[in-house]
N, C-alpha and C. Protein backbone atom coordinates (compact mmCIF):
# COMPACT_ATOMS: atom_id res chain seq x y z
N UNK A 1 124.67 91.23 144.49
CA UNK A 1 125.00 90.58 143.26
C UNK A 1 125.80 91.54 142.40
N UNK A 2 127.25 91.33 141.75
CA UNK A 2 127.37 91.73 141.10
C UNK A 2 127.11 92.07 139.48
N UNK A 3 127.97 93.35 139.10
CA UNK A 3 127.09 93.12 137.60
C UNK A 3 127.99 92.34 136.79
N UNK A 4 128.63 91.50 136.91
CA UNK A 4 129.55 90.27 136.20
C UNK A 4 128.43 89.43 136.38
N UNK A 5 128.25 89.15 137.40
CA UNK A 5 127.02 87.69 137.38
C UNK A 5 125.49 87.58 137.07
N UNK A 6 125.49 89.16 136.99
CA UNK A 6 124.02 89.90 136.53
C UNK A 6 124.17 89.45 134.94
N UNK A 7 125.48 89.80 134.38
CA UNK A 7 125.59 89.71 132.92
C UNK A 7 125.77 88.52 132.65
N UNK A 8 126.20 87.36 133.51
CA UNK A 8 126.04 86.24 133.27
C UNK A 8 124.67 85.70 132.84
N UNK A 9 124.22 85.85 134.31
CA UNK A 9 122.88 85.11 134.07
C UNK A 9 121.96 86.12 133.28
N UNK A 10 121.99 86.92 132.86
CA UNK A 10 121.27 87.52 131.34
C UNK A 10 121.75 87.13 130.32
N UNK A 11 123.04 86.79 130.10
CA UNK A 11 123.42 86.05 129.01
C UNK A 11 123.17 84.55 128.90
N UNK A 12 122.81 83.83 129.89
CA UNK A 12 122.33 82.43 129.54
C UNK A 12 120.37 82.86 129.50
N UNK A 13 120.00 83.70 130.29
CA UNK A 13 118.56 83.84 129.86
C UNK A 13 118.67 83.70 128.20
N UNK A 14 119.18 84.72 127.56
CA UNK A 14 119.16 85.18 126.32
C UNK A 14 119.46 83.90 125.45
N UNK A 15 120.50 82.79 125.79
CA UNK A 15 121.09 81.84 124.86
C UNK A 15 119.96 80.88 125.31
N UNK A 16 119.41 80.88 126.31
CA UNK A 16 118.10 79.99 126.42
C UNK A 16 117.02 80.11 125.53
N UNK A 17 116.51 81.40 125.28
CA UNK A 17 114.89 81.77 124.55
C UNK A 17 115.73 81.91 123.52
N UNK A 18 117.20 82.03 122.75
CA UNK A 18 117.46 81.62 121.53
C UNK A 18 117.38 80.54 121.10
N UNK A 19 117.94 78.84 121.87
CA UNK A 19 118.05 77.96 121.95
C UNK A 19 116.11 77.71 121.66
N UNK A 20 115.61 78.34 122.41
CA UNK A 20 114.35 77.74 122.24
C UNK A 20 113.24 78.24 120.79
N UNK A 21 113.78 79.42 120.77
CA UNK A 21 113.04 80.52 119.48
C UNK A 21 113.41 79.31 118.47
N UNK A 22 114.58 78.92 118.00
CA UNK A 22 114.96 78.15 117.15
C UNK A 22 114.63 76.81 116.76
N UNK A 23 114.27 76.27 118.02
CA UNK A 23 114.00 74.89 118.13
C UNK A 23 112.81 74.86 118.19
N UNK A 24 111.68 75.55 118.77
CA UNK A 24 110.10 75.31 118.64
C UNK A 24 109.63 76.79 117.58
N UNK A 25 110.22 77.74 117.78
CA UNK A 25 109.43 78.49 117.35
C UNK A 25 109.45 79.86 118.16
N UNK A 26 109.23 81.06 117.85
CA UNK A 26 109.19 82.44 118.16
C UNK A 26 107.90 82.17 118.99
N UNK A 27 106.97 81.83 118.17
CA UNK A 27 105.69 82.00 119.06
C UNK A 27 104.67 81.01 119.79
N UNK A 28 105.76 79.47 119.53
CA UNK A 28 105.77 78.75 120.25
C UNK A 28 106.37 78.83 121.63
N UNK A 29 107.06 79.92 122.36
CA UNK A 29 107.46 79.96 123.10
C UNK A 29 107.64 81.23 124.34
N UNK A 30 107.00 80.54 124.95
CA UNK A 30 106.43 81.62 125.59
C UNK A 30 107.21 82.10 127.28
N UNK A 31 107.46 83.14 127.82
CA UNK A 31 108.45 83.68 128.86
C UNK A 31 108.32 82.60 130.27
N UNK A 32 107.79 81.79 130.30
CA UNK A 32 107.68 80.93 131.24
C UNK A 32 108.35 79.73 130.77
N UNK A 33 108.34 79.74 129.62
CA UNK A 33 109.09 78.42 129.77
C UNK A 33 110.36 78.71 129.24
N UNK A 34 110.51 79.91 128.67
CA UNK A 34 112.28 80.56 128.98
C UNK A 34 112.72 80.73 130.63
N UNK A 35 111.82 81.22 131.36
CA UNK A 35 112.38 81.30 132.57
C UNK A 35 112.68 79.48 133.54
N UNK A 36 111.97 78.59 132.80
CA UNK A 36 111.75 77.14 133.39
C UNK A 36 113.13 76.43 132.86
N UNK A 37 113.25 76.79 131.33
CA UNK A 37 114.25 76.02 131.17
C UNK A 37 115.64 76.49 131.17
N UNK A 38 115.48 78.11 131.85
CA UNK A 38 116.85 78.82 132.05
C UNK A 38 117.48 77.90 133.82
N UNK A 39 116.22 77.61 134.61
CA UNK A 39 116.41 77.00 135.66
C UNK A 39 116.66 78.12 136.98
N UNK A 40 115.95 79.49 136.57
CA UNK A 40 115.92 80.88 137.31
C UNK A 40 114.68 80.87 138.36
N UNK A 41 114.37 81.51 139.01
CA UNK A 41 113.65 82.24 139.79
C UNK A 41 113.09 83.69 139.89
N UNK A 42 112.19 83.45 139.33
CA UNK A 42 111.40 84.68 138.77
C UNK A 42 109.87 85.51 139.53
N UNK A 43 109.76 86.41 139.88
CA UNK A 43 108.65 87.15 140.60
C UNK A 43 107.52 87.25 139.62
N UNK A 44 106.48 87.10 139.84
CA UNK A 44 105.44 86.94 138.86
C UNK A 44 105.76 88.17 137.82
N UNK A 45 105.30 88.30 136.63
CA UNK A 45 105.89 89.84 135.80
C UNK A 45 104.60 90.29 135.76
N UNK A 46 103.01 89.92 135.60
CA UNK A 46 101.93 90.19 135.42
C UNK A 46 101.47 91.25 136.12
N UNK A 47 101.07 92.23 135.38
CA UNK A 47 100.08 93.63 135.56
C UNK A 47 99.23 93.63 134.48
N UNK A 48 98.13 93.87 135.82
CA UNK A 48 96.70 94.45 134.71
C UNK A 48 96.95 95.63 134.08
N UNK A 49 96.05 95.79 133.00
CA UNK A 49 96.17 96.99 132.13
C UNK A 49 96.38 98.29 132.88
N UNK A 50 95.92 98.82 134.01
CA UNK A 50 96.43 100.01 134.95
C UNK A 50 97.45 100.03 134.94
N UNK A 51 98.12 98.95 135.58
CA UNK A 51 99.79 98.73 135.82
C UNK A 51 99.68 98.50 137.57
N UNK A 52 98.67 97.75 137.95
CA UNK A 52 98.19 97.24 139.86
C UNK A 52 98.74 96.00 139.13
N UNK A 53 99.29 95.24 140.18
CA UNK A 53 99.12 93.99 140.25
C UNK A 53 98.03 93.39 140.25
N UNK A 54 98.15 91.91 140.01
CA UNK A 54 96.36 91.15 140.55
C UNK A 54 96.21 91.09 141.38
């Protein structure tokens, strides 16, 4: 992947959770449903407090 299309699709992540910060709310909105309505594919991000996976 290049980093043209890397910066793409970080720049529609970003205009997504803006689009959404605005329209529901900062803390109405939570990284799953930025990643749902960006329409991405995402690896779980979750670590326990150690920093292990579950």
């Amino acid at each position: 992947m290049t980093s043209s299309s890397l910066s793409r699709k970080r720049q529609h992540v970003v205009d997504t959770a803006y689009s959404l910060f605005k329209r529901d709310g900062f803390h109405a909105t939570g990284v799953d449903r930025i990643i749902a309505e960006a329409g991405i594919a995402c690896a779980p991000a979750s670590r326990s407090s150690d920093g292990r996976r579950p």
